[in-house]
Protein backbone atom coordinates (compact mmCIF):
# COMPACT_ATOMS: atom_id res chain seq x y z
CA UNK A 1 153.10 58.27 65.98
CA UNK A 2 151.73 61.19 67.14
CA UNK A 3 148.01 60.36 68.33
CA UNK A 4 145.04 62.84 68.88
CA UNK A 5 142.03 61.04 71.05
CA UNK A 6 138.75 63.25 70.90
CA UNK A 7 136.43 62.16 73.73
CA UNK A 8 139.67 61.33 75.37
CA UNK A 9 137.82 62.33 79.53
CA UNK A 10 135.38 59.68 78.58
CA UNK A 11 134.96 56.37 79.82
CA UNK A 12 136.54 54.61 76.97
CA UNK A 13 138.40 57.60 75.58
CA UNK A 14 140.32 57.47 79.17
CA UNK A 15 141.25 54.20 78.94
CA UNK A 16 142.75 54.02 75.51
CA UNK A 17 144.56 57.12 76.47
CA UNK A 18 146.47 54.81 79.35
CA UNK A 19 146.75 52.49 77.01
CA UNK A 20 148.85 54.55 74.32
CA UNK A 21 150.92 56.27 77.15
CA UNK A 22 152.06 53.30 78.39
CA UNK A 23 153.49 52.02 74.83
CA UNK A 24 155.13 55.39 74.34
CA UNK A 25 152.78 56.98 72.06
CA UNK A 26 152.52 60.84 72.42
CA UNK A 27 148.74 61.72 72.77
CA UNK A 28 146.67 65.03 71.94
CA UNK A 29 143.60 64.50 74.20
CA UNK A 30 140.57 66.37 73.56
CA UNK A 31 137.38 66.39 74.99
CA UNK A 32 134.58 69.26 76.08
CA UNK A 33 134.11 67.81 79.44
CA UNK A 34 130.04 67.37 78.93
CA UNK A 35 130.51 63.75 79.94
CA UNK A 36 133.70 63.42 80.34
CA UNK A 37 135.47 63.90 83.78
CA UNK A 38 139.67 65.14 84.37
CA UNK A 39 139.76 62.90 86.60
CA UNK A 40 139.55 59.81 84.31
CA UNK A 41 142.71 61.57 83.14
CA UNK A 42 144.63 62.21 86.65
CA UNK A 43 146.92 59.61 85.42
CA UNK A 44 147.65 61.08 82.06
CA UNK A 45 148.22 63.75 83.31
CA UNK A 46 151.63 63.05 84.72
CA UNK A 47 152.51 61.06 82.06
CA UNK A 48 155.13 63.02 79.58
CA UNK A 49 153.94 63.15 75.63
CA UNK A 50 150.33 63.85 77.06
CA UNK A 51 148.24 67.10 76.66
CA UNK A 52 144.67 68.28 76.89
CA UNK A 53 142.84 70.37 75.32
CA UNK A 54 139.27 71.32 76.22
CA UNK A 55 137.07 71.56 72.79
CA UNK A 56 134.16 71.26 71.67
CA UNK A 57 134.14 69.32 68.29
CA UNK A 58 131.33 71.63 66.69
CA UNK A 59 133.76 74.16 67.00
CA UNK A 60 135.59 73.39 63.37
CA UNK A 61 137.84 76.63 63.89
CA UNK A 62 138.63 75.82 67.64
CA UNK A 63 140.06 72.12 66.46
CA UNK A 64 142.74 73.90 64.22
CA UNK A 65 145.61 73.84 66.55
CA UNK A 66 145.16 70.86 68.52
CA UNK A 67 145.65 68.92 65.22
CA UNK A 68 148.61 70.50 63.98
CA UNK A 69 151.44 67.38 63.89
CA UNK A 70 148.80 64.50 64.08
CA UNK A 71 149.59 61.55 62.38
CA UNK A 72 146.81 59.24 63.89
CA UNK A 73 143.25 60.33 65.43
CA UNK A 74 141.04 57.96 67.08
CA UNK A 75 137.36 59.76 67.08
CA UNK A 76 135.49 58.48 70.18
CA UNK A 77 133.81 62.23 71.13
CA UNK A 78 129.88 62.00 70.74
CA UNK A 79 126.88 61.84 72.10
CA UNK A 80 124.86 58.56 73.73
CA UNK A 81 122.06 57.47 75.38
CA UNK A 82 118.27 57.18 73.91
CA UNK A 83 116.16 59.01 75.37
CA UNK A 84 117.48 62.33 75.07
CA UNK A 85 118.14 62.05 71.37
CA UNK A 86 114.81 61.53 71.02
CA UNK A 87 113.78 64.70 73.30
CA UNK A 88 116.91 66.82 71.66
CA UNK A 89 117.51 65.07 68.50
CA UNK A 90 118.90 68.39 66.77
CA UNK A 91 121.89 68.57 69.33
CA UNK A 92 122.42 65.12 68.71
CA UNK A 93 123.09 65.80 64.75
CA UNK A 94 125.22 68.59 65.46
CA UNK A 95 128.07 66.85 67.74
CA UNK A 96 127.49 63.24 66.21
CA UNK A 97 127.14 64.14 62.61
CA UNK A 98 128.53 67.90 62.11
CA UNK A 99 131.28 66.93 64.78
CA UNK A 100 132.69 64.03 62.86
CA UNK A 101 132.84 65.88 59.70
CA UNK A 102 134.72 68.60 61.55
CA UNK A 103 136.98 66.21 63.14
CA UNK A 104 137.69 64.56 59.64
CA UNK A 105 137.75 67.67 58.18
CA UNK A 106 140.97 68.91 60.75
CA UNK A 107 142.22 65.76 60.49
CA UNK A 108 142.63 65.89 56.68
CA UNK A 109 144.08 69.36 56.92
CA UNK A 110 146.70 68.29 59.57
CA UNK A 111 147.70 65.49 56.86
CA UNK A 112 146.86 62.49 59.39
CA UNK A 113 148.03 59.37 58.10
CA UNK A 114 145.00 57.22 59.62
CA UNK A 115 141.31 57.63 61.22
CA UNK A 116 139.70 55.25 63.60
CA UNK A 117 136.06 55.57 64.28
CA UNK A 118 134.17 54.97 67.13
CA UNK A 119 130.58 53.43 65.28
CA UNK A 120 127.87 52.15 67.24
CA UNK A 121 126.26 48.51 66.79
CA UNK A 122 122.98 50.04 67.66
CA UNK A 123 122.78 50.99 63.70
CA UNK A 124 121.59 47.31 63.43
CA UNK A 125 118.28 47.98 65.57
CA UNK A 126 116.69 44.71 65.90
CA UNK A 127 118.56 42.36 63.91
CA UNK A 128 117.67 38.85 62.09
CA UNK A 129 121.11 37.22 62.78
CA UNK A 130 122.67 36.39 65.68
CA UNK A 131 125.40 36.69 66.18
CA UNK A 132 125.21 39.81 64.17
CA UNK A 133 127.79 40.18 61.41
CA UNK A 134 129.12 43.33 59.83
CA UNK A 135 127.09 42.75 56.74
CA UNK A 136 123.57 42.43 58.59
CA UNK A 137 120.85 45.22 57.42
CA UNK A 138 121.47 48.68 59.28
CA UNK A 139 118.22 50.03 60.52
CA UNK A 140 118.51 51.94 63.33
CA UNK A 141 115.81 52.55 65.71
CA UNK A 142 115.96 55.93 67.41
CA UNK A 143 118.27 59.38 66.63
CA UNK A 144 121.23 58.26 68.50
CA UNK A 145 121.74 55.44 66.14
CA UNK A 146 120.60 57.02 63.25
CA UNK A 147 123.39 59.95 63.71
CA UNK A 148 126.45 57.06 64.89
CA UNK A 149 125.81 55.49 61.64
CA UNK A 150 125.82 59.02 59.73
CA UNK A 151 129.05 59.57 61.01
CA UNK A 152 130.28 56.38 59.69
CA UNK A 153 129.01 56.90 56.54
CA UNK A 154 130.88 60.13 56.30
CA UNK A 155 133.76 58.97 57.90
CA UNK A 156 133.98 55.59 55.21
CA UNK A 157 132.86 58.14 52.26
CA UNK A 158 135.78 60.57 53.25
CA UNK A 159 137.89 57.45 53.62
CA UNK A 160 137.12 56.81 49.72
CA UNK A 161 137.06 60.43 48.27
CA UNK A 162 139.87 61.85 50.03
CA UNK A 163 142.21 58.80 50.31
CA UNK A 164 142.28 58.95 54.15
CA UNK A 165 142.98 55.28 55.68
CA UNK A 166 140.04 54.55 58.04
CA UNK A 167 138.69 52.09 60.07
CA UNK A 168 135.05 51.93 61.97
CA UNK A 169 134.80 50.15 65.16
CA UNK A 170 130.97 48.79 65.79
CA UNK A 171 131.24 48.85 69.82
CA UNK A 172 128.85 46.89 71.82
CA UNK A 173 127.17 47.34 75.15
CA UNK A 174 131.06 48.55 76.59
CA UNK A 175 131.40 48.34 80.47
CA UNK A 176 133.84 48.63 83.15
CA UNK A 177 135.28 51.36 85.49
CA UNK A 178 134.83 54.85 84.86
CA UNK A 179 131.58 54.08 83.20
CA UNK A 180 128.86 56.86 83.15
CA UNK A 181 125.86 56.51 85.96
CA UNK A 182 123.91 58.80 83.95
CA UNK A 183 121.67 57.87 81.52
CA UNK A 184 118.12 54.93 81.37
CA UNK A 185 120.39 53.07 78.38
CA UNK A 186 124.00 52.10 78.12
CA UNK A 187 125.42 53.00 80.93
CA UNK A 188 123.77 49.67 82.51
CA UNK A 189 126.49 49.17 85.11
CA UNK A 190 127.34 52.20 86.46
CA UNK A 191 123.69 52.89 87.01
CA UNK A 192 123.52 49.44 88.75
CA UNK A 193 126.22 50.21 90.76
CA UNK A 194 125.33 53.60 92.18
CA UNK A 195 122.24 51.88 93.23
CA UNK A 196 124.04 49.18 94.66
CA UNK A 197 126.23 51.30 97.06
CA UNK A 198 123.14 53.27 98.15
CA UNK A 199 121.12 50.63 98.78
CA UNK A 200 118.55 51.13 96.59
CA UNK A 201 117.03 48.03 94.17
CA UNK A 202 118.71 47.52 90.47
CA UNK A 203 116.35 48.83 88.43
CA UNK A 204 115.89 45.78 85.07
CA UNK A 205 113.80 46.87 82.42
CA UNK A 206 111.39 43.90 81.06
CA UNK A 207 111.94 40.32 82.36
CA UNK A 208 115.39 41.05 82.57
CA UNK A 209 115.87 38.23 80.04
CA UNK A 210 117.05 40.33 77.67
CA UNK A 211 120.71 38.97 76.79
CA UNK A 212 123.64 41.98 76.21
CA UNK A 213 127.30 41.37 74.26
CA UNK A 214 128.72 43.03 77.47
CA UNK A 215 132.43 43.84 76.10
CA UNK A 216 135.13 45.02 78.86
CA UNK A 217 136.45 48.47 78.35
CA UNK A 218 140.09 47.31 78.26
CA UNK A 219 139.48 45.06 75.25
CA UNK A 220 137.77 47.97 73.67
CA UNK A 221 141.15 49.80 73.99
CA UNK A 222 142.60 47.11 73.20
CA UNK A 223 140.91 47.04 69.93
CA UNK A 224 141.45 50.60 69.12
CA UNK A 225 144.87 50.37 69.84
CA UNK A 226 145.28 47.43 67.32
CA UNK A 227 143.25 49.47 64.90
CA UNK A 228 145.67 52.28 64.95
CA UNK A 229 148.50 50.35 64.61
CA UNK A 230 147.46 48.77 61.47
CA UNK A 231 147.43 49.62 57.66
CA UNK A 232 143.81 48.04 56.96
CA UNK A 233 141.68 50.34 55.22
CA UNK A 234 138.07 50.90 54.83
CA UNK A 235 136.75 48.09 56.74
CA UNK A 236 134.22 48.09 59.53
CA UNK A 237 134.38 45.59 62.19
CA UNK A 238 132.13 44.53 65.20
CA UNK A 239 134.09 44.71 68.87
CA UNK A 240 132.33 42.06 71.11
CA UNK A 241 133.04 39.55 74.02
CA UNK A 242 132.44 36.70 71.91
CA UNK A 243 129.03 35.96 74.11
CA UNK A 244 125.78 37.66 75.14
CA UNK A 245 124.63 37.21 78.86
CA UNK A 246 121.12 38.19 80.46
CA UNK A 247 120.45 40.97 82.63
CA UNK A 248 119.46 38.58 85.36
CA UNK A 249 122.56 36.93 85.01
CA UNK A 250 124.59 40.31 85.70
CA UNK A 251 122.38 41.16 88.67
CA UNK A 252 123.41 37.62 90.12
CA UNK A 253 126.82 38.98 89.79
CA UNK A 254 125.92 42.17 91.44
CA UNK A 255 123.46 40.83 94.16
CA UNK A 256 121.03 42.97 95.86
CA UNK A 257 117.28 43.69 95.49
CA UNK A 258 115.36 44.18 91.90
CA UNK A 259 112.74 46.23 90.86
CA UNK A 260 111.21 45.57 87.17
CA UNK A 261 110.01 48.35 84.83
CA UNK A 262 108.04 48.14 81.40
CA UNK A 263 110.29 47.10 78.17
CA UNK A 264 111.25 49.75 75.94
CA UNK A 265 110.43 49.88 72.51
CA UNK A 266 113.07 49.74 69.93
CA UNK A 267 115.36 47.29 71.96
CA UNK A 268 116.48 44.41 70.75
CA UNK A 269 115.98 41.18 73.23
CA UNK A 270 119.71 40.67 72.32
CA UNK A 271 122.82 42.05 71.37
CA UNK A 272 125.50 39.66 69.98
CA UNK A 273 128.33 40.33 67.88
CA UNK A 274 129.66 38.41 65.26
CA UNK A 275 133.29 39.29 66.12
CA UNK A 276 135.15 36.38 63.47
CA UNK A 277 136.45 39.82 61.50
CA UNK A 278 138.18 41.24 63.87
CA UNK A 279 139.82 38.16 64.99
CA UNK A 280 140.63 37.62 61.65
CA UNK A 281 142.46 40.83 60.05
CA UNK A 282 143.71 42.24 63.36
CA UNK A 283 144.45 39.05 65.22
CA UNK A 284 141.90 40.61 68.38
CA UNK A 285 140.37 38.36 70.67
CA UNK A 286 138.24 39.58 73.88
CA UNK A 287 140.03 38.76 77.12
CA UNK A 288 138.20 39.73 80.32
CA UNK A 289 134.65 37.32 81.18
CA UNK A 290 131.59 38.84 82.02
CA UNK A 291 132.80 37.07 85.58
CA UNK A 292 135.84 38.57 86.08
CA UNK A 293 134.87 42.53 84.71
CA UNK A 294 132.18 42.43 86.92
CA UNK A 295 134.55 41.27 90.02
CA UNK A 296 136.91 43.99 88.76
CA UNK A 297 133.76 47.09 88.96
CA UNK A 298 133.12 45.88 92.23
CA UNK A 299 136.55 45.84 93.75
CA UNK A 300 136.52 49.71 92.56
CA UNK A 301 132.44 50.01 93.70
CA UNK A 302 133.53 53.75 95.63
CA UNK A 303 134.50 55.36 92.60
CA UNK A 304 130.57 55.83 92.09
CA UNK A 305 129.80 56.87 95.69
CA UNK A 306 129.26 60.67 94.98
CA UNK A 307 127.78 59.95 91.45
CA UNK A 308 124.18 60.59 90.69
CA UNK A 309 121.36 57.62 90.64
CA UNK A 310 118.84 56.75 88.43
CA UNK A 311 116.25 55.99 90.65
CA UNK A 312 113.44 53.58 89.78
CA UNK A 313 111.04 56.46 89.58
CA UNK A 314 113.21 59.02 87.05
CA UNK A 315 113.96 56.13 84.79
CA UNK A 316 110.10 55.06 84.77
CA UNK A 317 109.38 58.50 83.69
CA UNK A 318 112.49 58.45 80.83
CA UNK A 319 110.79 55.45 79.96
CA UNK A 320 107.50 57.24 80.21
CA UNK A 321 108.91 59.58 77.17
CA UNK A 322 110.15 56.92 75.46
CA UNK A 323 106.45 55.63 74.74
CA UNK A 324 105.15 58.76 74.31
CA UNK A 325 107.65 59.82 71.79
CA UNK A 326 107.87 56.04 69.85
CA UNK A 327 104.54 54.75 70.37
CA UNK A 328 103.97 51.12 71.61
CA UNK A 329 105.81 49.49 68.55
CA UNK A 330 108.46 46.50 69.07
CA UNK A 331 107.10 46.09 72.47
């Protein structure tokens, strides 16, 4: 079936759009490349039943053509990270809110057949339960979860009003290669690693306690892929590694020098996904360890040599804003 991936340059979007070549599926690939990188896509590229088209998805008129002949879309285009939601929460609306409706929106008019979303497990905040099931309360803490779990809404409210067969994905803390090194949240490992190949410390916020449902970006794919493939309908499901490890514990992995900075507010001391859904109705399980995905980012360490680095003093100051902006609750 014919497959459009928005937020296909990304660092997951890339991935699942290897994965679908290589079982034959033809894939539309969009992406506005604010993130995203071609390269992620080099192999794609060479790969027949691929093409690319560079869009933005607030641009409803602009996504007319590249939808034309879908029968699947997988919506992973948005925008992440913490901090600048909360300096720029209006853009933040616009791509993760407005976008999604005008992806749905094109991919009603194309007639698509199915519509996997890309939701965020930070619409939990600080939960109760761990691990966290789909069911827990949603109360998200700052505008980038807030507008991930808007677009859910709209995309499980379209789901029902306009009998489109969709799916929501609740992704948590996703690593592996081709991760961003931008960004004081999220992007924990390839931040880490620029660090590590320049020398500099790893920069752990708090005690470094803090446990993380670090899932491998392969079994994301993995997931989506499944999710595609399917005919479940209306259901949202949490996509974990079936564990939650510490921070310390991944900088033992990584090795090297540490340098502690003041907890954030708004962050949960742990992430940890209740993943017995999934397992069940699409028969997923997680595959890679926290051991062996960290092994893996470090046998591919110079793929972040020319990236940028969050140095302990500019995320300090992101951190700085944080406070200022939130105030010195949940701390």
């Amino acid at each position: 079936m014919k497959t459009l991936v928005t937020g296909a340059a990304g660092f997951i979007g890339s991935h699942l759009v290897d994965r679908l070549l290589a079982s034959g599926t033809e894939v539309v690939a969009i992406d506005d490349l604010s993130s995203g990188r071609l390269s992620n896509l080099k192999a794609a590229e060479a790969t027949p039943g691929f093409r690319f088209h560079k869009v933005d998805i607030r641009d409803a008129a602009a996504l007319t053509a590249p939808f034309e002949g879908v029968e699947r879309v997988i919506h992973l285009a948005g925008r992440a990270d913490i901090v600048p939601s909360i300096e720029d929460p209006r853009t933040y609306f616009e791509v993760n809110v407005q976008g999604t409706l005008n992806v749905l929106e094109a991919a009603r008019s194309a007639g698509a057949r199915r519509f996997i979303y890309a939701a965020s497990s930070s619409c939990y905040g600080i939960p109760a339960v761990y691990p966290t099931p789909e069911d827990a309360p949603v109360a998200p803490e700052y505008p980038y979860a807030l507008t991930k779990r808007m677009g859910e809404e709209l995309v499980l409210h379209w789901g029902r009003v306009f009998d489109l067969p969709v799916l929501s994905l609740r992704l948590f803390n996703v690593y592996g290669p081709r991760s961003r090194t931008t960004g004081a949240y999220g992007a924990v490992f390839g931040v880490f690693l620029a660090q590590k190949l320049k020398g500099m410390p790893l920069t752990v916020v708090g005690d470094g306690e803090q446990t993380r449902d670090f899932t491998y970006v392969t079994d994301v794919a993995r997931a989506f892929a499944l999710a595609a493939d399917s005919t479940l309908r209306d259901e949202v499901m949490n996509v974990g590694s079936g564990g939650h490890y510490s921070v310390n514990r991944l900088t033992e992995l990584l090795g090297g020098d540490r340098v502690h900075i003041p907890k954030r507010p708004g962050e949960p001391d742990c992430t940890f996904a209740d993943t017995a859904k999934i397992c069940r109705m699409l028969g997923w399980q997680p595959e890679i360890t926290l051991e062996q995905g960290v092994a893996a980012m470090l046998r591919c360490i110079d793929d972040w040599r020319d990236a940028p680095v969050w140095t302990p003093q500019s995320i300090a100051e992101a951190t700085k804003v944080w406070f200022e902006q939130l105030g010195e609750r949940n701390v």
